[in-house]
C-alpha atoms as a PDB file:
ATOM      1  CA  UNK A   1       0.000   0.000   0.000  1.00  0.00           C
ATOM      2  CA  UNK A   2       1.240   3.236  -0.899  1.00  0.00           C
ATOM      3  CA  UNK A   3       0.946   5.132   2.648  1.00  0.00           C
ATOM      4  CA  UNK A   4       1.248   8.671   1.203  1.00  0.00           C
ATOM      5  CA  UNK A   5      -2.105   7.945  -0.517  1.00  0.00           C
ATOM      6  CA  UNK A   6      -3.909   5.329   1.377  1.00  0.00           C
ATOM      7  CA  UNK A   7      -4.328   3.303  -1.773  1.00  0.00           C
ATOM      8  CA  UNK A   8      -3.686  -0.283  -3.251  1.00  0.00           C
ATOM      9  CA  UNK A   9      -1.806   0.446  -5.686  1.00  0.00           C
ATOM     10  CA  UNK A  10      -2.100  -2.495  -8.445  1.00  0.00           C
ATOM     11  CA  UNK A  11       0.386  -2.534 -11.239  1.00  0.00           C
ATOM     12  CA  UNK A  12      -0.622  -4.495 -14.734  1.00  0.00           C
ATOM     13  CA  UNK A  13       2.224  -5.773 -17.126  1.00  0.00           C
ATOM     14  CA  UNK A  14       1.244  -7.119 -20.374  1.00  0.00           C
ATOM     15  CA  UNK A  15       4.326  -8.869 -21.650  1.00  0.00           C
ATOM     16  CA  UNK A  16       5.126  -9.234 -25.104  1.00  0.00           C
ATOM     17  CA  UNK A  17       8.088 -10.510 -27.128  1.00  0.00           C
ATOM     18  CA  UNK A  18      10.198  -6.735 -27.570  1.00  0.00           C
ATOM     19  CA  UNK A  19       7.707  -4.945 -25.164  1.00  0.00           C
ATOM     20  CA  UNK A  20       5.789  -4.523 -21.431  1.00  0.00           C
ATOM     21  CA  UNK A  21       2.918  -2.187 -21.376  1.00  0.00           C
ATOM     22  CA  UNK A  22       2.179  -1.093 -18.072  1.00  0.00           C
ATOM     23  CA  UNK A  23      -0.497   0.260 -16.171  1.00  0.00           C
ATOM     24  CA  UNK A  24      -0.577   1.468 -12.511  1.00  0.00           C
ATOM     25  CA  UNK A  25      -4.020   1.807 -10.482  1.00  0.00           C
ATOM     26  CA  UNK A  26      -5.574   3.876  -9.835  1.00  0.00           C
ATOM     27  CA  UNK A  27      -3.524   6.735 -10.770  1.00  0.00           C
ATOM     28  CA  UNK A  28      -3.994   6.356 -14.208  1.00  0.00           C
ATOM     29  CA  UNK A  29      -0.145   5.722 -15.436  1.00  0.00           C
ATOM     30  CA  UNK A  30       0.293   4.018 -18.479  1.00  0.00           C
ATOM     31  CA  UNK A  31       3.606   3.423 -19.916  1.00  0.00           C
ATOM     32  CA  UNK A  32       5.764   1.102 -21.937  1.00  0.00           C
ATOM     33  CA  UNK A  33       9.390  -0.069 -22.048  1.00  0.00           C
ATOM     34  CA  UNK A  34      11.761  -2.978 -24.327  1.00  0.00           C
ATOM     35  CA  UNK A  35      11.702  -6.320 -22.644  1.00  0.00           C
ATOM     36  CA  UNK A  36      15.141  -6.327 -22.348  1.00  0.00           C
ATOM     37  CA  UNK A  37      17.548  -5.404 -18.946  1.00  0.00           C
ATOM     38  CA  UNK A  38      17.426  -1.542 -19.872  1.00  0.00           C
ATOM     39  CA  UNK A  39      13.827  -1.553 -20.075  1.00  0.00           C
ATOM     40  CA  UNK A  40      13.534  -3.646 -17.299  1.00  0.00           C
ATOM     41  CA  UNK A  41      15.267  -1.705 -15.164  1.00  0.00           C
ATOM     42  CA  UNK A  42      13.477   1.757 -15.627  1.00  0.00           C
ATOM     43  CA  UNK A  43       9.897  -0.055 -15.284  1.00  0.00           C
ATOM     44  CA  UNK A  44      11.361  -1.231 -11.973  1.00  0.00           C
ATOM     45  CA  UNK A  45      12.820   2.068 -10.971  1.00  0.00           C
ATOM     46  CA  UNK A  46       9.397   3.876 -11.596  1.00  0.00           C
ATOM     47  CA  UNK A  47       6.839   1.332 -10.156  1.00  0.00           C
ATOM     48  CA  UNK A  48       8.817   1.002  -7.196  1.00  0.00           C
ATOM     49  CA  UNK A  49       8.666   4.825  -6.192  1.00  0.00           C
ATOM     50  CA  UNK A  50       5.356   3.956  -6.029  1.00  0.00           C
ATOM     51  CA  UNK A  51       5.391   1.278  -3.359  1.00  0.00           C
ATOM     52  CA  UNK A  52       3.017  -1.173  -4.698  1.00  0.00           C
ATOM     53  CA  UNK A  53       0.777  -3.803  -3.262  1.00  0.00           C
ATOM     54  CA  UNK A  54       1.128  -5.802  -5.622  1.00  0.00           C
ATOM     55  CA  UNK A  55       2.684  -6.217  -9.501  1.00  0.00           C
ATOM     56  CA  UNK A  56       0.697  -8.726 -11.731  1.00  0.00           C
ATOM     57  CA  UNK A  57       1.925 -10.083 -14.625  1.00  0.00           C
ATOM     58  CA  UNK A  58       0.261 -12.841 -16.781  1.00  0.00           C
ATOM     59  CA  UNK A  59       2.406 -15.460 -18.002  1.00  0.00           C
ATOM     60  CA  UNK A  60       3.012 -16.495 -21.522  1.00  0.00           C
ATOM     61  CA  UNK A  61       5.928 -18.427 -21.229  1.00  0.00           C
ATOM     62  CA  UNK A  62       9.609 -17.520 -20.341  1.00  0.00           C
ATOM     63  CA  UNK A  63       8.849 -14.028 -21.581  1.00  0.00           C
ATOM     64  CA  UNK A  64       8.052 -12.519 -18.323  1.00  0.00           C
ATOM     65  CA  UNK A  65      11.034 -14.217 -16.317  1.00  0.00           C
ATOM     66  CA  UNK A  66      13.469 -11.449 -16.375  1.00  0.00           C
ATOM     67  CA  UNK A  67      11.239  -9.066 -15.181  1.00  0.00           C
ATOM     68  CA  UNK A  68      10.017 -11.522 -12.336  1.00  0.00           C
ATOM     69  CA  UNK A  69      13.561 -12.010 -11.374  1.00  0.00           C
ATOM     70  CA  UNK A  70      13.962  -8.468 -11.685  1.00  0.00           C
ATOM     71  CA  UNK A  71      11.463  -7.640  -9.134  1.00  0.00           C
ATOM     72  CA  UNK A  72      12.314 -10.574  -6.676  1.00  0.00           C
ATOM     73  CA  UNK A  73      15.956  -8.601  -6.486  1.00  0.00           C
ATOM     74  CA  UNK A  74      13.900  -5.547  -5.965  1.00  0.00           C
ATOM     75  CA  UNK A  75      11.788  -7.011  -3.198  1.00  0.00           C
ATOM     76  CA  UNK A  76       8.714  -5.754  -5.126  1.00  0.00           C
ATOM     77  CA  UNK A  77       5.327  -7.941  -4.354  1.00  0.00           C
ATOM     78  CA  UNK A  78       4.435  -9.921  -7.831  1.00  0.00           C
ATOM     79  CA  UNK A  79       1.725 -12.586  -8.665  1.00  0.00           C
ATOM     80  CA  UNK A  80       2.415 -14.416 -11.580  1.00  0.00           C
ATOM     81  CA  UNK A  81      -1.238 -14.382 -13.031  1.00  0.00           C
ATOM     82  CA  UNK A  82      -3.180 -17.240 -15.122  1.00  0.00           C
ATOM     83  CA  UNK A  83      -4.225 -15.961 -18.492  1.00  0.00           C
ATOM     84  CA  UNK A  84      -7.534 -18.317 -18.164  1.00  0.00           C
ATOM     85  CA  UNK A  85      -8.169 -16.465 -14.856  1.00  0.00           C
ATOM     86  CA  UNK A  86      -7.669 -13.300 -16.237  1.00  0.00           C
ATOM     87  CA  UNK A  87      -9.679 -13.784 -19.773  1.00  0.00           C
ATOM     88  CA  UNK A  88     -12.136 -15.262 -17.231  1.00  0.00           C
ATOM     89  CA  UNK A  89     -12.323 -12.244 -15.672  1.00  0.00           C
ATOM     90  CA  UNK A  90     -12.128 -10.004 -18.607  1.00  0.00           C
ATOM     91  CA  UNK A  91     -15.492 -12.292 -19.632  1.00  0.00           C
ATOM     92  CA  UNK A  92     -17.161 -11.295 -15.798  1.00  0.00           C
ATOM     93  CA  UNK A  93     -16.890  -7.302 -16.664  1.00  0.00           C
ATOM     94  CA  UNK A  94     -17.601  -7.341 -19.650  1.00  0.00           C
ATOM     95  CA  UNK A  95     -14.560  -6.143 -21.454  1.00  0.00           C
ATOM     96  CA  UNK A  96     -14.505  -7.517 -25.126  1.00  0.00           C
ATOM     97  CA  UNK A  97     -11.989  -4.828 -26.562  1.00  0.00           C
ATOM     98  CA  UNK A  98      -8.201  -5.520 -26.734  1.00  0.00           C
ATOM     99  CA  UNK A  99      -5.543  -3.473 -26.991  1.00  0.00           C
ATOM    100  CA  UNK A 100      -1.934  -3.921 -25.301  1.00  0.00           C
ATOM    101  CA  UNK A 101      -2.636  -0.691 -23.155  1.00  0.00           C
ATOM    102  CA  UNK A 102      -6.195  -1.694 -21.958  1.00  0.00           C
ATOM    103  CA  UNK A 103      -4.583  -5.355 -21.298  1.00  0.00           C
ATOM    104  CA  UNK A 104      -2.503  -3.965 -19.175  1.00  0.00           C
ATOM    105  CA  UNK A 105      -5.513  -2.373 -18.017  1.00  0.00           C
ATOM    106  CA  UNK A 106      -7.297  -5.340 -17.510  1.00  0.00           C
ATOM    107  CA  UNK A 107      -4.778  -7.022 -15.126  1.00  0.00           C
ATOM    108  CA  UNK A 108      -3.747  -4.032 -13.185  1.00  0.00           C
ATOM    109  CA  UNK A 109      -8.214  -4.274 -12.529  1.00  0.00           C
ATOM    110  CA  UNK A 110      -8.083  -8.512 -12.361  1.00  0.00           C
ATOM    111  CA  UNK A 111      -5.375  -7.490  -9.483  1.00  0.00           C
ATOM    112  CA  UNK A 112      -7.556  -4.969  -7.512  1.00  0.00           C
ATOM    113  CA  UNK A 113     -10.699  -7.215  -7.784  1.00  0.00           C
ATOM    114  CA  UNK A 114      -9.172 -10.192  -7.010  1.00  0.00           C
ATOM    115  CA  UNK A 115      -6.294  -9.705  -4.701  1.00  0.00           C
ATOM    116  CA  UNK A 116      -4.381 -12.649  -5.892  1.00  0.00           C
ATOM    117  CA  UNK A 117      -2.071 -14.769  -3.718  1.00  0.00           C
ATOM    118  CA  UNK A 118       1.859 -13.235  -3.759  1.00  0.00           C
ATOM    119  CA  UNK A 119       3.900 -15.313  -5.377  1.00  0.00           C
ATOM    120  CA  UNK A 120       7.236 -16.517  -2.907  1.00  0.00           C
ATOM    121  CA  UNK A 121       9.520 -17.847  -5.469  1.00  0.00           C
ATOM    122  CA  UNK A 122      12.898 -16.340  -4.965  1.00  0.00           C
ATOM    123  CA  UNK A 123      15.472 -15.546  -7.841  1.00  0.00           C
ATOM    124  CA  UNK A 124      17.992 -17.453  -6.330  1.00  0.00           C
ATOM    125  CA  UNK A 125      15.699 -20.372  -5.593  1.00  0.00           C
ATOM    126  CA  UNK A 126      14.450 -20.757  -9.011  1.00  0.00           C
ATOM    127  CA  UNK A 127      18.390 -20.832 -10.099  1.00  0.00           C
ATOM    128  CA  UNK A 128      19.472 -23.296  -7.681  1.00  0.00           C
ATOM    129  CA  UNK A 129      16.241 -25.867  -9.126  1.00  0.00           C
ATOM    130  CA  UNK A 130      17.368 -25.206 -12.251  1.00  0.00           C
ATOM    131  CA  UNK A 131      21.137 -26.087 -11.486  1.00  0.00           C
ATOM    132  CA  UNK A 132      20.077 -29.066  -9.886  1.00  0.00           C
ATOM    133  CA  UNK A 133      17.547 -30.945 -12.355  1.00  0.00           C
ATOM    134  CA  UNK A 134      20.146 -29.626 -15.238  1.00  0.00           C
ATOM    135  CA  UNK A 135      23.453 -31.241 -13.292  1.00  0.00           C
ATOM    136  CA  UNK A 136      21.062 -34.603 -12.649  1.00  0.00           C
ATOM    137  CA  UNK A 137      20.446 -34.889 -16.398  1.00  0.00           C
ATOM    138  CA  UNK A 138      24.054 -34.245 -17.283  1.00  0.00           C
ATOM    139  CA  UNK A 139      25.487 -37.247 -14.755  1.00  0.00           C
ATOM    140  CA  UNK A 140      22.566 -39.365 -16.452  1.00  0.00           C
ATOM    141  CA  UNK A 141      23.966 -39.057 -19.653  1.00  0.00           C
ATOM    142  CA  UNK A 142      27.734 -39.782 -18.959  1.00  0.00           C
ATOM    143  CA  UNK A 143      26.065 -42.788 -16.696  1.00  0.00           C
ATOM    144  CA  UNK A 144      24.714 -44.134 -19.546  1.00  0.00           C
ATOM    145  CA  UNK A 145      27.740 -43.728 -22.021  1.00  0.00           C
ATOM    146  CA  UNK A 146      29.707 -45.801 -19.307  1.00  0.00           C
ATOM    147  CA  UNK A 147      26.497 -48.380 -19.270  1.00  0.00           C
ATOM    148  CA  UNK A 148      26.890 -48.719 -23.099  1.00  0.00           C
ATOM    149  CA  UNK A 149      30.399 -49.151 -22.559  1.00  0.00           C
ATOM    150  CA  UNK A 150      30.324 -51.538 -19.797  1.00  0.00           C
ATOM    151  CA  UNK A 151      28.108 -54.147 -22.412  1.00  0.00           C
ATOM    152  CA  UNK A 152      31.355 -54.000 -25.093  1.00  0.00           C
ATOM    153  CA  UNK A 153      34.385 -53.858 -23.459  1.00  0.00           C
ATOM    154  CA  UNK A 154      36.167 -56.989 -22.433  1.00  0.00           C
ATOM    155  CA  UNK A 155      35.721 -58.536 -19.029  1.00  0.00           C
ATOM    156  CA  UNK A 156      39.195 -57.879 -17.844  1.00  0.00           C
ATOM    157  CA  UNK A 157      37.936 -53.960 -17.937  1.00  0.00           C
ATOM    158  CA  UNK A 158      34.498 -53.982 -16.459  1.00  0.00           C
ATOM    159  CA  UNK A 159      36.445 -53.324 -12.829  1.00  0.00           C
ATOM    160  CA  UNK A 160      37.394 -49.843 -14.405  1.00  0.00           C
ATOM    161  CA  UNK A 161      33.666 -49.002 -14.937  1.00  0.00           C
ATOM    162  CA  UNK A 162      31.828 -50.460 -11.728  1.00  0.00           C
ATOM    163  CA  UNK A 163      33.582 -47.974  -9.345  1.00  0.00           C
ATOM    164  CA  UNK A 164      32.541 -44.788 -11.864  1.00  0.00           C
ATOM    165  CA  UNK A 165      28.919 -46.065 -12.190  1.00  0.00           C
ATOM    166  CA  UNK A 166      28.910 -46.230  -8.400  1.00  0.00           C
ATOM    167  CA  UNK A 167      29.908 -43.146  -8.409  1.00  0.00           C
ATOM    168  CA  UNK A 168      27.406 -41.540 -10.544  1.00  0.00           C
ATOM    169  CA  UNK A 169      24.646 -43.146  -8.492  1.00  0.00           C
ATOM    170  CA  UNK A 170      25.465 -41.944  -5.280  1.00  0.00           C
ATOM    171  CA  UNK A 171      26.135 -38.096  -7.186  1.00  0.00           C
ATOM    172  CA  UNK A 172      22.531 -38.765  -8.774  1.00  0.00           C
ATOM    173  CA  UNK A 173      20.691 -39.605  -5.241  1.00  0.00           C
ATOM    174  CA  UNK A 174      22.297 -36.773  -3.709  1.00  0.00           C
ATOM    175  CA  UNK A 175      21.019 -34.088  -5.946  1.00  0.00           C
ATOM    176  CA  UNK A 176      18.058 -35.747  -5.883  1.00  0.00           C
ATOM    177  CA  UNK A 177      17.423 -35.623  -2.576  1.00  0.00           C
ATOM    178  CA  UNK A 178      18.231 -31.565  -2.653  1.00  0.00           C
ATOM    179  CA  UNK A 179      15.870 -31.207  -5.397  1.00  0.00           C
ATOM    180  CA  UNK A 180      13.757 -32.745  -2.454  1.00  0.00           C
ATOM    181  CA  UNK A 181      14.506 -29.877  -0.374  1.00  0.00           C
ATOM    182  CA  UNK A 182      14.650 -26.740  -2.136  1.00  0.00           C
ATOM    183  CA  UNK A 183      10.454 -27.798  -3.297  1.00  0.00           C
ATOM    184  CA  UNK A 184       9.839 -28.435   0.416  1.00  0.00           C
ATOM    185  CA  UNK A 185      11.043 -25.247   0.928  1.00  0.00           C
ATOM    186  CA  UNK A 186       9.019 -23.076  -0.776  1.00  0.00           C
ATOM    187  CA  UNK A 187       5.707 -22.660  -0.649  1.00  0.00           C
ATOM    188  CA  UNK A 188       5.226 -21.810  -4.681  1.00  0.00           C
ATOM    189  CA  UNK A 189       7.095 -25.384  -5.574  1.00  0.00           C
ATOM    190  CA  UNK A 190       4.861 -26.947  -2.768  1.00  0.00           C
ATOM    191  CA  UNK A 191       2.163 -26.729  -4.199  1.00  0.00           C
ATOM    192  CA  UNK A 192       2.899 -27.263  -7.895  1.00  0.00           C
ATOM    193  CA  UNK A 193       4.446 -30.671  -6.852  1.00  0.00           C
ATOM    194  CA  UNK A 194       1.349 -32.048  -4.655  1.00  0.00           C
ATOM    195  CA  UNK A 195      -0.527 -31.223  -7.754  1.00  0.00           C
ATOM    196  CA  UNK A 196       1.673 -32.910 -10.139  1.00  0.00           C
ATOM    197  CA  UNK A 197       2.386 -35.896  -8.390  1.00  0.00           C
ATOM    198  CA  UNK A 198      -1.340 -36.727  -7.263  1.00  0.00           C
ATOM    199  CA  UNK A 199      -1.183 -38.140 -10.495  1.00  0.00           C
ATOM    200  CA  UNK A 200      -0.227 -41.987 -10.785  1.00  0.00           C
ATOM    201  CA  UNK A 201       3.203 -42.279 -12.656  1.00  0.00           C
ATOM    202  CA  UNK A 202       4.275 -39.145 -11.842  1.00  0.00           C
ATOM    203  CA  UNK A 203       7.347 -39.195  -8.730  1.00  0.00           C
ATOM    204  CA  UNK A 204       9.527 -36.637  -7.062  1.00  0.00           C
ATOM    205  CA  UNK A 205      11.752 -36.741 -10.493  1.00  0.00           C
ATOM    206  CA  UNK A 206       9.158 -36.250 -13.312  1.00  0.00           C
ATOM    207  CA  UNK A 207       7.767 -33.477 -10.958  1.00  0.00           C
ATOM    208  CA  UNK A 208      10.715 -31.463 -10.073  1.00  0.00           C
ATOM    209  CA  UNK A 209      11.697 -31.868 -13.756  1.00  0.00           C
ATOM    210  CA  UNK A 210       8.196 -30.423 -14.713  1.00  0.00           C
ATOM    211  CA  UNK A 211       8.498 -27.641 -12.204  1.00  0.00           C
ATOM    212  CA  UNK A 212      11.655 -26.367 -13.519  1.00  0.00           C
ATOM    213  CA  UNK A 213      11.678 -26.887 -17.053  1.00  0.00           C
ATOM    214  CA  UNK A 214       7.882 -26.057 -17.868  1.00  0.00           C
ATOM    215  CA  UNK A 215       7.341 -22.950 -15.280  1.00  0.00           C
ATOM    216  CA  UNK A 216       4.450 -21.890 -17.782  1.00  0.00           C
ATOM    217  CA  UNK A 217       2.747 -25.305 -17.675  1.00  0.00           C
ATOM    218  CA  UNK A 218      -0.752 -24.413 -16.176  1.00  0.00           C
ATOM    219  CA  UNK A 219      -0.520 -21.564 -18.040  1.00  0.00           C
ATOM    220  CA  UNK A 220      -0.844 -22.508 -21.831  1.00  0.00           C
ATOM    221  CA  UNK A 221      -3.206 -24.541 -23.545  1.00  0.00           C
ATOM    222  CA  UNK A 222      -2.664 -27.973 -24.411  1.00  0.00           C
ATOM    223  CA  UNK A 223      -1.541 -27.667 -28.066  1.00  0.00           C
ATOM    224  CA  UNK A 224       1.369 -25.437 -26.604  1.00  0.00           C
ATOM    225  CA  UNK A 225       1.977 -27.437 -23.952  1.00  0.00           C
ATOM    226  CA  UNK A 226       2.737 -30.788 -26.196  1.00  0.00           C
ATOM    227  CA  UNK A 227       4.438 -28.267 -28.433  1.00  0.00           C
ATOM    228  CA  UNK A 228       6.796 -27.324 -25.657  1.00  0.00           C
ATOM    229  CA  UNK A 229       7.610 -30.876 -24.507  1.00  0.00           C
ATOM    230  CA  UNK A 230       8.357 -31.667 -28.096  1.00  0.00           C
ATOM    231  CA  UNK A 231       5.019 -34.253 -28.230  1.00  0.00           C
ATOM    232  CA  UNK A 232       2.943 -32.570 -30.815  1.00  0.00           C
ATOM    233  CA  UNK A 233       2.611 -34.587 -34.098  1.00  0.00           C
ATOM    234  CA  UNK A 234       3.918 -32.374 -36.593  1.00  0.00           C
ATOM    235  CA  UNK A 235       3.206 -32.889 -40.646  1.00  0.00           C
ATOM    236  CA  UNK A 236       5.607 -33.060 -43.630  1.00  0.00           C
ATOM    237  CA  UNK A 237       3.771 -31.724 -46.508  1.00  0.00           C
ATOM    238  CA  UNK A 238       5.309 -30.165 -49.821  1.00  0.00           C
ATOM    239  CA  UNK A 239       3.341 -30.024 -52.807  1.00  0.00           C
ATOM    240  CA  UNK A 240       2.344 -33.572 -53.772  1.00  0.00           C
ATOM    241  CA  UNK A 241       4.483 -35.358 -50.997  1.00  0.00           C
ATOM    242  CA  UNK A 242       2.520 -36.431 -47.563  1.00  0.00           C
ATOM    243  CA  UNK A 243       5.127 -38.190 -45.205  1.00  0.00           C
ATOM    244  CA  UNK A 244       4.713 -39.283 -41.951  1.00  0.00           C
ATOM    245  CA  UNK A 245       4.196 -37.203 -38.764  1.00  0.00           C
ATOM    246  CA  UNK A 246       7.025 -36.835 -36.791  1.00  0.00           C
ATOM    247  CA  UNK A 247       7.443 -35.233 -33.637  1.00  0.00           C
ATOM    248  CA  UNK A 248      10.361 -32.652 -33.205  1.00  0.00           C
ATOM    249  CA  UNK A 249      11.605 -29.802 -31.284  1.00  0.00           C
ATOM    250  CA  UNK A 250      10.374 -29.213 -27.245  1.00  0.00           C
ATOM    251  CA  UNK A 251      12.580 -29.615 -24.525  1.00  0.00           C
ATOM    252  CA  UNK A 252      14.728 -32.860 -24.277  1.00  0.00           C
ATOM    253  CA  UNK A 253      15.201 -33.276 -20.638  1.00  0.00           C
ATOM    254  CA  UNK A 254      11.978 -33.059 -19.446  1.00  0.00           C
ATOM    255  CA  UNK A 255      10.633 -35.513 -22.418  1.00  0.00           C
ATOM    256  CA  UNK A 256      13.136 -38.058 -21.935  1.00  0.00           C
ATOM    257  CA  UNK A 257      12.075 -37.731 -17.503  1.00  0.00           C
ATOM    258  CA  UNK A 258       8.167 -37.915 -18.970  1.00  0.00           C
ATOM    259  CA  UNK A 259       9.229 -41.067 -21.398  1.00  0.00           C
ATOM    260  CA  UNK A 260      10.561 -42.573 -18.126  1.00  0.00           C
ATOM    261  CA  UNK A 261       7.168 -42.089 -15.976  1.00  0.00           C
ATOM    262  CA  UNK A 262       5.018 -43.043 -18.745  1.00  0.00           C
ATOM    263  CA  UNK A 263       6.359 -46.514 -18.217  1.00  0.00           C
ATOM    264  CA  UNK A 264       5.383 -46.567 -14.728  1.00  0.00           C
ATOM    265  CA  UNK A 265       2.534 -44.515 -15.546  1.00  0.00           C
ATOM    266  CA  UNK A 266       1.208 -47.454 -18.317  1.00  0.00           C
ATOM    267  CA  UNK A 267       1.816 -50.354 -15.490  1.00  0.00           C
ATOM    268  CA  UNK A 268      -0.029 -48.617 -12.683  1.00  0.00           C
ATOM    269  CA  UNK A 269      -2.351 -45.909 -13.956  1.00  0.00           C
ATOM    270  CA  UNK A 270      -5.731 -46.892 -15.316  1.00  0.00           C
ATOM    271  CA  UNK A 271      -6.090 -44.245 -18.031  1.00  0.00           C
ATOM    272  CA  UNK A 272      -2.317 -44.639 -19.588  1.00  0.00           C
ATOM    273  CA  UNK A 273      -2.550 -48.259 -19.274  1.00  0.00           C
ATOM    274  CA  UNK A 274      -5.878 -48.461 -21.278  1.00  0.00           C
ATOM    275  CA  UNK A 275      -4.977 -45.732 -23.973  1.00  0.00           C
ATOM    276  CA  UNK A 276      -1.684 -47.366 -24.808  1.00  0.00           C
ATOM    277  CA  UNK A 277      -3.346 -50.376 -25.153  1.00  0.00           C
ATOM    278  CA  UNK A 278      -5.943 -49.320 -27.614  1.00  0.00           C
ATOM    279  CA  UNK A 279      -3.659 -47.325 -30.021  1.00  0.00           C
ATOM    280  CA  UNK A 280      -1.728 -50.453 -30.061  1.00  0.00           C
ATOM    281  CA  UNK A 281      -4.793 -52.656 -30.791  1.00  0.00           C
ATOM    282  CA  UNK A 282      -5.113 -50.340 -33.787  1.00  0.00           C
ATOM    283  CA  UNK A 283      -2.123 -50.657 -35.350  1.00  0.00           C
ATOM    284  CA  UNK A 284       0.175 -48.289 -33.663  1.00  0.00           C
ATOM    285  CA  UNK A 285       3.916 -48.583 -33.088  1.00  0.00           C
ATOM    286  CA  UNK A 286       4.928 -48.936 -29.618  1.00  0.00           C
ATOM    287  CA  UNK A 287       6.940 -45.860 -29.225  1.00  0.00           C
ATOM    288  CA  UNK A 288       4.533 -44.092 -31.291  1.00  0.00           C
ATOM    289  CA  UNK A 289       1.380 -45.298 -28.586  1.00  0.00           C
ATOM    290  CA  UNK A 290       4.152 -44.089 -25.571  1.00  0.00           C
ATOM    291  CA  UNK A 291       4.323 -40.601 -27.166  1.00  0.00           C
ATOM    292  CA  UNK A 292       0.696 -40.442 -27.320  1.00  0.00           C
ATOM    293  CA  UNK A 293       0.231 -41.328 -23.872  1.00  0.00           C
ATOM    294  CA  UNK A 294       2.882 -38.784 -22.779  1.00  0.00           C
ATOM    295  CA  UNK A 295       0.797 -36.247 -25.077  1.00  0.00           C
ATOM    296  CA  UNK A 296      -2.108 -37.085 -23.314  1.00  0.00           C
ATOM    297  CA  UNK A 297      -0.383 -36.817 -19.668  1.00  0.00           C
ATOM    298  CA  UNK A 298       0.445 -33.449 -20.278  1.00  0.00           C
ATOM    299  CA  UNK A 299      -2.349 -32.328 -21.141  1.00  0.00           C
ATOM    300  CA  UNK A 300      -3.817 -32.707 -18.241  1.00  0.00           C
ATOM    301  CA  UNK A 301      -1.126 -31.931 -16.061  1.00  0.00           C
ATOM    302  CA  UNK A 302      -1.863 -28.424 -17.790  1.00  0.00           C
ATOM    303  CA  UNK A 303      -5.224 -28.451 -16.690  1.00  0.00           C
ATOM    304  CA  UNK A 304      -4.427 -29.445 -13.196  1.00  0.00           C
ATOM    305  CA  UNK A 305      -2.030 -26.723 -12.602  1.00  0.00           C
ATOM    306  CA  UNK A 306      -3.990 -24.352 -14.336  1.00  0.00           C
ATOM    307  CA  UNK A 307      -7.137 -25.243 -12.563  1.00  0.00           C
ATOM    308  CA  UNK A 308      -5.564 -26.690  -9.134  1.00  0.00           C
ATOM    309  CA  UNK A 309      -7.415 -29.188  -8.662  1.00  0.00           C
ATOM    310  CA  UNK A 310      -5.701 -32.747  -7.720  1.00  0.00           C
ATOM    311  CA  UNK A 311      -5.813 -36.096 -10.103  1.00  0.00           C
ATOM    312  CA  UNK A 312      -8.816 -38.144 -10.706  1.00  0.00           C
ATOM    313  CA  UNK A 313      -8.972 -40.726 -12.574  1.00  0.00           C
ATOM    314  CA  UNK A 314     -12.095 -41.602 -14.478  1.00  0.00           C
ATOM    315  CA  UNK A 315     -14.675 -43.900 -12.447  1.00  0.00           C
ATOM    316  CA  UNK A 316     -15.489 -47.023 -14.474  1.00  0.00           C
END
């Protein structure tokens, strides 16, 4: 609260690609600056003279992560707001029109009205996850080049790899177990995770893998969310030629951790288990039935998140 005033003083950012438009309420600034560190910095130097109660931005990928880091440094207040919730909104008062300085606007008013939770995720939290989960999948992949290598060398040599693969497992559980701790400790990650790994197939792994690698999952819909895992079927067409879709792109590490629990998730949950078996009763390929499946789970784990509600499955 600004105390001069008395006020709440909610601040809207509508993030684009070069640009945020922002919007301060209810004194009636508008103003824009580059998404980019300069900009950054002078939208952070003027809202904070302010003294806001609270900064919402609406999330659209890893467009607005600078910024958020920016004002986690700053110690400004920010809630990282759900397009659906705001469109929602937008729906609720009526507001049809769209324009970049009344969607600013619009959020900077979703803010007041709704007084959304603050979010607690700190800079230097959100680095050390993403150290973590990236160092994991690095040791993974040198443990499996010694695996491979283990299966062709000779026997006299084998003694020269047991001691390194040893080695990489007890590296592996350790940074597992602080991936553990840095979600137990804090609040934002808390929550995400119980979400995420209500469903069956889904551990501590796939989760914290999720969490740090898809921050906007829950807030995209589901054809960018299979885009972003690299799941969405994609076509080869040119002139007269059809080939087969393929998928490509999205991010590696978190598709090979989702590959992983789809093969728990196909042995112990209901709905994997009987869609994977279908699409191969049809004719599928087997990896092309797992992909499927893995398309399917993240679907929903985008409309969990987005909608926070815990996993059901389907009653027969």
């Amino acid at each position: 609260m600004n105390t001069k005033t008395k006020q709440n003083i909610n601040v809207g950012v509508d993030t684009g690609k070069y640009q945020l438009d922002i919007y301060i309420r209810p004194l009636d600034i508008y103003f824009t600056v580059n998404n980019d560190e300069t900009g950054i910095k002078k939208a952070v130097s003027i809202i904070k003279k302010h003294k806001p109660t609270r900064i919402i931005i609406e999330a659209t990928g890893r467009l607005e992560m600078p910024f958020i880091m920016a004002c986690a440094k700053a110690n400004l207040p920010f809630v990282i707001a759900n397009p659906v919730h705001i469109k929602r909104f937008a729906g609720a008062i009526g507001q049809r029109a769209k324009t970049d300085k009344l969607d600013a606007q619009l959020i900077a008013h979703y803010g007041e009205a709704i007084k959304p939770r603050l979010s607690q995720l700190k800079p230097d939290t959100m680095q050390v996850m993403s150290d973590l989960v990236a160092r994991r999948n690095q040791l993974l992949v040198m443990q499996t080049m010694e695996k491979n290598r283990l299966q062709i060398l000779p026997k006299n040599l084998a003694m020269t790899i047991k001691p390194i693969l040893t080695a990489f497992k007890n590296q592996i559980d350790k940074i597992e177990k602080k991936i553990v701790e840095v979600i137990e400790s804090c609040p934002d990650y808390q929550a995400k995770n119980m979400i995420l790994q209500s469903m069956t197939g889904i551990g501590k792994i796939a989760a914290a893998s999720i969490i740090s690698n898809l921050p906007e999952l829950g807030y995209i819909n589901s054809k960018q969310a299979a885009a972003l895992v690299g799941v969405a079927p994609m076509n080869r067409e040119s002139g007269r030629y059809k080939g087969q879709r393929k998928i490509q792109g999205g991010r590696a590490q978190v598709r090979t951790v989702l590959y992983m629990a789809m093969m728990s998730a196909m042995q112990s949950n209901p709905v994997f288990k009987a869609t994977y078996q279908r699409l191969l009763a049809v004719g599928k390929p087997k990896r092309v039935a797992i992909i499927a499946c893995i398309r399917k789970m993240i679907v929903i784990l985008n409309s969990m998140l987005r909608d926070g509600v815990m996993w059901e499955a389907p009653k027969v």
